[in-house]
C-alpha atoms as a PDB file:
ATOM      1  CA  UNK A   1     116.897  16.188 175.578  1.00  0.00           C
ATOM      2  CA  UNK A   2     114.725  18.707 174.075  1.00  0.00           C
ATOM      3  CA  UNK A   3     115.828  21.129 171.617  1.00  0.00           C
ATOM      4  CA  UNK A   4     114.001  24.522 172.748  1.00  0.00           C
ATOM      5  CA  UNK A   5     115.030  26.241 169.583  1.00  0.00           C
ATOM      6  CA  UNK A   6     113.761  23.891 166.944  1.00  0.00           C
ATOM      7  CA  UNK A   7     110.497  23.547 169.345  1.00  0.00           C
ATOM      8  CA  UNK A   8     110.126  27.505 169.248  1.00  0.00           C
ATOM      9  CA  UNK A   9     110.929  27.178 165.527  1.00  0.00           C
ATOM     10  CA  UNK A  10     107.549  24.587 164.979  1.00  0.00           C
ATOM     11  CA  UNK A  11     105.737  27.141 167.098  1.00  0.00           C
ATOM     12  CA  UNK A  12     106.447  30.176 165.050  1.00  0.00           C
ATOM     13  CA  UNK A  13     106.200  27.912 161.423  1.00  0.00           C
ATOM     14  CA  UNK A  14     102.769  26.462 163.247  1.00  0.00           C
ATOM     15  CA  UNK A  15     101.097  29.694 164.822  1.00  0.00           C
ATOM     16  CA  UNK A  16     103.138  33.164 163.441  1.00  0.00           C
ATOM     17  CA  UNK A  17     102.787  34.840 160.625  1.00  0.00           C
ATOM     18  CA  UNK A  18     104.566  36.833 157.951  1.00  0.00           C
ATOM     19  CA  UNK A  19     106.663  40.257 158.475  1.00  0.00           C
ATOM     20  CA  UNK A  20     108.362  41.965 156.513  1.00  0.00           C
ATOM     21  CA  UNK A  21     112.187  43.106 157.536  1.00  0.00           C
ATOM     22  CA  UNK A  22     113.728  46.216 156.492  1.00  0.00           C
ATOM     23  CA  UNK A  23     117.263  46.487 156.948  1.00  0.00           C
ATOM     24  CA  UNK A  24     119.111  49.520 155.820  1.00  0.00           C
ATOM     25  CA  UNK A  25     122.793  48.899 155.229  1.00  0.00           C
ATOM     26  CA  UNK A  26     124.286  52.066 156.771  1.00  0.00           C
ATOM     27  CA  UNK A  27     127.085  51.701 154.326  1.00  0.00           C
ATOM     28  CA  UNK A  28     125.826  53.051 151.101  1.00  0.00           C
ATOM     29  CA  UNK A  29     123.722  56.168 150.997  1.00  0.00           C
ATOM     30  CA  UNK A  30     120.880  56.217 148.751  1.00  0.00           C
ATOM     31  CA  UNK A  31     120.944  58.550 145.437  1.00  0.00           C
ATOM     32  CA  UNK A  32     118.209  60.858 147.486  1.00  0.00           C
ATOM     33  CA  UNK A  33     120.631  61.661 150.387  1.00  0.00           C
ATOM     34  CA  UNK A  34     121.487  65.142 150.883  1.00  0.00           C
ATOM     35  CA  UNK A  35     124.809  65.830 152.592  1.00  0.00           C
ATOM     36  CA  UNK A  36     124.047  69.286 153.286  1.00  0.00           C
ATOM     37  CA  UNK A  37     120.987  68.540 155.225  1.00  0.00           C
ATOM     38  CA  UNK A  38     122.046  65.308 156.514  1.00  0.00           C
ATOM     39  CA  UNK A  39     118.688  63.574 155.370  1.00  0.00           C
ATOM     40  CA  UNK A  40     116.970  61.704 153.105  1.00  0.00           C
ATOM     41  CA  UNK A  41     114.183  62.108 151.022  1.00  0.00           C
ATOM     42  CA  UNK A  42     110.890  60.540 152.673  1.00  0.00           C
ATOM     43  CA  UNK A  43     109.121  60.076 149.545  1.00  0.00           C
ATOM     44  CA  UNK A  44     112.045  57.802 147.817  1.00  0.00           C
ATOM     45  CA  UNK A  45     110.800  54.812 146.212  1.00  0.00           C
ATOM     46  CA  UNK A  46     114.571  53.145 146.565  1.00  0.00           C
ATOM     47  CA  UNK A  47     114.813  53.421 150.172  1.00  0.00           C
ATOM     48  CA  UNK A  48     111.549  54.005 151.707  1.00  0.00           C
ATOM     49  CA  UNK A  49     113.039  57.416 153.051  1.00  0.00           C
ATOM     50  CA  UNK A  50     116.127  55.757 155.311  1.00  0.00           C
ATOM     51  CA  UNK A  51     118.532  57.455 153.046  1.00  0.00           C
ATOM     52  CA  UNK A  52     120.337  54.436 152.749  1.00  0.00           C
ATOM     53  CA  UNK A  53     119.921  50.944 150.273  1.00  0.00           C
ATOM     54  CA  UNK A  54     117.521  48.557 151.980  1.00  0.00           C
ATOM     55  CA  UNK A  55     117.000  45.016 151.812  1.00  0.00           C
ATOM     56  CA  UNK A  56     113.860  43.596 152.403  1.00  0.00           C
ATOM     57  CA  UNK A  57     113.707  40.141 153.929  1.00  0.00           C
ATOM     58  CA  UNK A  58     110.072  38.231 154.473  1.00  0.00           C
ATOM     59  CA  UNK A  59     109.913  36.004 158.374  1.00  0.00           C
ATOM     60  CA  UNK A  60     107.698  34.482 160.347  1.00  0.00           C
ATOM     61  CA  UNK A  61     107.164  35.941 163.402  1.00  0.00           C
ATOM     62  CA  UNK A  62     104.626  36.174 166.624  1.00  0.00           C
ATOM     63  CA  UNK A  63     103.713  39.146 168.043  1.00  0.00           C
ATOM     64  CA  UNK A  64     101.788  41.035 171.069  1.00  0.00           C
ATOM     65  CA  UNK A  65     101.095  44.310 172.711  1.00  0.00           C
ATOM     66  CA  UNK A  66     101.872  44.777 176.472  1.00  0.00           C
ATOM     67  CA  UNK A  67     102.509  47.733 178.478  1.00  0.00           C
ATOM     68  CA  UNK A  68     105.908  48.014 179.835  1.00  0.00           C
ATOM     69  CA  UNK A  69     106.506  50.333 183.325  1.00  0.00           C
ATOM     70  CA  UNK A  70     108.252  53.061 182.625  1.00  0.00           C
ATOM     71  CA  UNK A  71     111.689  53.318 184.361  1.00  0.00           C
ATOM     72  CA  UNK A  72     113.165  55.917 186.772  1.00  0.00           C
ATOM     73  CA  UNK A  73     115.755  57.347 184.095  1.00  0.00           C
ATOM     74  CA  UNK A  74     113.045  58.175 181.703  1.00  0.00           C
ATOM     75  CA  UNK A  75     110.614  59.383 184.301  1.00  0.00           C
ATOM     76  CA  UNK A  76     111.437  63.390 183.700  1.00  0.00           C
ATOM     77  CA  UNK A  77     107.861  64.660 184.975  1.00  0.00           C
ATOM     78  CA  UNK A  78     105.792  63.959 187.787  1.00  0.00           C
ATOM     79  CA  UNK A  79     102.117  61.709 186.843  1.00  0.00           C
ATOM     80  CA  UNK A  80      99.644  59.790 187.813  1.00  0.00           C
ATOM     81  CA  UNK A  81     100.552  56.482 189.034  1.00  0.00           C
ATOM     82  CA  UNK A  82      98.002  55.079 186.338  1.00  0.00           C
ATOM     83  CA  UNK A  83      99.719  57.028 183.109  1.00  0.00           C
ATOM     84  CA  UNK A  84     103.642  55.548 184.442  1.00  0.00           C
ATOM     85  CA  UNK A  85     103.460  53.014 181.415  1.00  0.00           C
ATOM     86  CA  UNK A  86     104.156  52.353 177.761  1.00  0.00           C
ATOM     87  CA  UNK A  87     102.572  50.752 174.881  1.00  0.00           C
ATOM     88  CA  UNK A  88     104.905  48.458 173.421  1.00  0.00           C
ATOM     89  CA  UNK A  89     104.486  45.842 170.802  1.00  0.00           C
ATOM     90  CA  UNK A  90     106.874  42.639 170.506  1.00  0.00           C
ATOM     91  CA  UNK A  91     107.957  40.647 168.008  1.00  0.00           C
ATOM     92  CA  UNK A  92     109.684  37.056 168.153  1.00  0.00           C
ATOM     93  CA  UNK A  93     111.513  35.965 165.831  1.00  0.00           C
ATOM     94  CA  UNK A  94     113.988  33.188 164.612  1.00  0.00           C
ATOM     95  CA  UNK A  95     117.654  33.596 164.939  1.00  0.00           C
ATOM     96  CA  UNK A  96     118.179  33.821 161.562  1.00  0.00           C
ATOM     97  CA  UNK A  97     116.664  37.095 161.303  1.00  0.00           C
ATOM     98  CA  UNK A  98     119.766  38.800 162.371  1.00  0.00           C
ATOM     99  CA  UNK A  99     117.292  41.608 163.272  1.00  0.00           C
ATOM    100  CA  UNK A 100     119.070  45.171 164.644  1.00  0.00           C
ATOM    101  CA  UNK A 101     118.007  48.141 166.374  1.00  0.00           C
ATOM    102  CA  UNK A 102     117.341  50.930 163.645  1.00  0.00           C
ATOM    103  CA  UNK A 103     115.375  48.022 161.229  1.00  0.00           C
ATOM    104  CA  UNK A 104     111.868  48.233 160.655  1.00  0.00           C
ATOM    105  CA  UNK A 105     109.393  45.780 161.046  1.00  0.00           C
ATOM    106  CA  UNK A 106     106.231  45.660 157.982  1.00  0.00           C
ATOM    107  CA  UNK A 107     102.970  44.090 159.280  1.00  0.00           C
ATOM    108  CA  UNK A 108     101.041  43.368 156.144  1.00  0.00           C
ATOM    109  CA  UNK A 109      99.153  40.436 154.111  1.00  0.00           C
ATOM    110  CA  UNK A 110     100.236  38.587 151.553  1.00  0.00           C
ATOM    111  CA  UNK A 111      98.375  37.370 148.560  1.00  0.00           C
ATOM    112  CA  UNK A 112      99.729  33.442 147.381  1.00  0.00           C
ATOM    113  CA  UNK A 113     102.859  34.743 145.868  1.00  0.00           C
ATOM    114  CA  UNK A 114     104.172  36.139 149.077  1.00  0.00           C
ATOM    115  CA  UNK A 115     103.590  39.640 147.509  1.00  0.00           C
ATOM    116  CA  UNK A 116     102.286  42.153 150.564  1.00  0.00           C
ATOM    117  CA  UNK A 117      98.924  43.770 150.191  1.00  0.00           C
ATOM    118  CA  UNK A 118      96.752  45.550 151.901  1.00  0.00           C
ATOM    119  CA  UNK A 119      97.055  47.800 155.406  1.00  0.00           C
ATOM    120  CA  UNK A 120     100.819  47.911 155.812  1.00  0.00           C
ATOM    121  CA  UNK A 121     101.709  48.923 159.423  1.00  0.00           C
ATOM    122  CA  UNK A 122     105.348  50.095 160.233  1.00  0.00           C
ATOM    123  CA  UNK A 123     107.751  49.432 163.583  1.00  0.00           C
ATOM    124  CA  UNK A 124     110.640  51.098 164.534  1.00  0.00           C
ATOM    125  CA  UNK A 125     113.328  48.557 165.814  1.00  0.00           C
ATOM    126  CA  UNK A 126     114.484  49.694 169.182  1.00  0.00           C
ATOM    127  CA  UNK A 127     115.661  46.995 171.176  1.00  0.00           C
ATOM    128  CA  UNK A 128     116.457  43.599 170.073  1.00  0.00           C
ATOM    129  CA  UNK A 129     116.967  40.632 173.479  1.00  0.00           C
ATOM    130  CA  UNK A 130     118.308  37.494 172.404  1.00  0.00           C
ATOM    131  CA  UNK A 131     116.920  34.586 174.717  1.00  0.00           C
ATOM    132  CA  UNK A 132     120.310  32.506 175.244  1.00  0.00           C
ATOM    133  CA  UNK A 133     120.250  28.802 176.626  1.00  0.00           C
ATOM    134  CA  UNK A 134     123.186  27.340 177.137  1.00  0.00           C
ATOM    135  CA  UNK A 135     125.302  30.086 174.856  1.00  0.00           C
ATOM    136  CA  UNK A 136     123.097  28.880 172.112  1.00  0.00           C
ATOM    137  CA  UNK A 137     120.734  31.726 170.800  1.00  0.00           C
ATOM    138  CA  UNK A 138     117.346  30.376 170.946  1.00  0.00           C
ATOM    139  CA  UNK A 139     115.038  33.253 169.749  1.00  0.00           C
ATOM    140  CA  UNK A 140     115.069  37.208 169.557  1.00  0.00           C
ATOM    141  CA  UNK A 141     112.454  39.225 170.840  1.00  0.00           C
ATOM    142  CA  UNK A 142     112.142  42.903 169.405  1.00  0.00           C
ATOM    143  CA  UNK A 143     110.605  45.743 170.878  1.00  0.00           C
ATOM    144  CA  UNK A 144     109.258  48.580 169.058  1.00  0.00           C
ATOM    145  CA  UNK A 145     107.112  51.471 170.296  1.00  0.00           C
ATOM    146  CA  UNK A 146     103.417  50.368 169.705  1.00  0.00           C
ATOM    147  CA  UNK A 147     102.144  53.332 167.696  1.00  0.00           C
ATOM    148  CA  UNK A 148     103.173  52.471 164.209  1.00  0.00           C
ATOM    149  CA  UNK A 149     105.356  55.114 162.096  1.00  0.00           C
ATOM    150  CA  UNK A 150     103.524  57.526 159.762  1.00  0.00           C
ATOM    151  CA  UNK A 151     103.772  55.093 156.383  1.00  0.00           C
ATOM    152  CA  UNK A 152     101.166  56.107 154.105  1.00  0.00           C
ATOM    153  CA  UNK A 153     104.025  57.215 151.335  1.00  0.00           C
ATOM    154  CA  UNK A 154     106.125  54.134 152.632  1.00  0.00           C
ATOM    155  CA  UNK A 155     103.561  51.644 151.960  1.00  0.00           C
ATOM    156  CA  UNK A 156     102.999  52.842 148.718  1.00  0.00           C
ATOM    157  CA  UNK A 157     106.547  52.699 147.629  1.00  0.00           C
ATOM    158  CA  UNK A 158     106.484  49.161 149.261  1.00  0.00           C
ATOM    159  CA  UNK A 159     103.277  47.930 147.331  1.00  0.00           C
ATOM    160  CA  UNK A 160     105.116  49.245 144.057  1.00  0.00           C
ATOM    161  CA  UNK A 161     108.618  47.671 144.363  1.00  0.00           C
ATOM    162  CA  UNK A 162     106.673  44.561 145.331  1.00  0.00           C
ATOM    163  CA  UNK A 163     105.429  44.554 141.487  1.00  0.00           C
ATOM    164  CA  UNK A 164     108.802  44.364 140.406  1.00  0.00           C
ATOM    165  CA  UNK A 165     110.157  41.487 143.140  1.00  0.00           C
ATOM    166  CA  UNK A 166     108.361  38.326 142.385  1.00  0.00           C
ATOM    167  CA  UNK A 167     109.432  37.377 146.431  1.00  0.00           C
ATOM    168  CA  UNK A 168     110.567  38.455 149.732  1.00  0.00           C
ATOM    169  CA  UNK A 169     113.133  36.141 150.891  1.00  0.00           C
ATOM    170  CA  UNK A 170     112.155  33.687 153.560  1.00  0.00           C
ATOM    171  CA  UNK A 171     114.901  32.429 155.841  1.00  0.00           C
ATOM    172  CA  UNK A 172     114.678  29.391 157.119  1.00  0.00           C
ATOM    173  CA  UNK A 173     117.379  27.448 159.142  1.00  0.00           C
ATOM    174  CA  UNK A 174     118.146  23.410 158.855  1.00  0.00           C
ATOM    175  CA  UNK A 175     117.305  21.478 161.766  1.00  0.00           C
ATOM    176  CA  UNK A 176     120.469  19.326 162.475  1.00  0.00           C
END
């Protein structure tokens, strides 16, 4: 019997490439956090202006752009049949990723060290499907809007603390 998950696994080590993972912890605020304001510095080098202490994991991951029809809910105004969809941009990844909405997802290059460089382009996390076969989690696919957040200050502070971490963890899972 064929194992889908290790074959998507060969297919994302074979054809993906690298993203990085931001994941703020929600638990512990970050020094720049104001309580009277409720919000963070956007310039902060510690965490990239989420207000909270990030980690940064590195993945593998494929990716594509497809328009998604926009549903009834969100349909507050009346338009042209040809403007009813939405840009979105996916992202598969390996179960290990333990990937949540309210991450964000790096686009970048990396040089031989695994160190990014380069354009850096940023992705809110908004919905994260987990493709199930079997009650075994075979892959998650993440959805993010496809215009890419304002990250000019982000991807500097990213490029600098990448100076100081010799690597971005890469998570890989044992094939048993």
């Amino acid at each position: 019997m064929i194992d889908l998950q290790k074959e998507f696994n060969k297919i994302l080590d074979d054809e993906g490439s690298y993203i990085l993972l931001i994941k703020p912890s929600k638990k512990i605020k970050c020094i720049c956090w104001n309580d009277l304001s409720k919000s963070a510095d956007t310039k902060c080098p510690i965490c990239l202006g989420t207000g909270f202490t990030i980690k940064v994991e590195r993945h593998i991951s494929l990716s594509f752009t497809a328009s998604v029809t926009e549903s009834l809910p969100r349909l507050k105004r009346v338009a042209e049949p040809s403007s009813l969809t939405i840009e979105g941009k996916y992202f598969y990844l390996k179960t290990n990723s333990r990937v949540s909405q309210g991450d964000v997802i790096v686009e970048a290059s990396f040089d031989r060290s695994g160190r990014p460089y380069g354009q850096f382009e940023f992705f809110n996390v908004n919905q994260v499907s987990s493709f199930r076969l079997k009650n075994k989690i075979v892959y998650h696919r993440v959805a993010c809007p496809e215009s890419p957040i304002n990250s000019d200050i982000k991807a500097f502070n990213l490029k600098k603390m990448a100076g100081k971490i010799n690597y971005y963890p890469i998570y890989k899972e044992s094939y048993s």
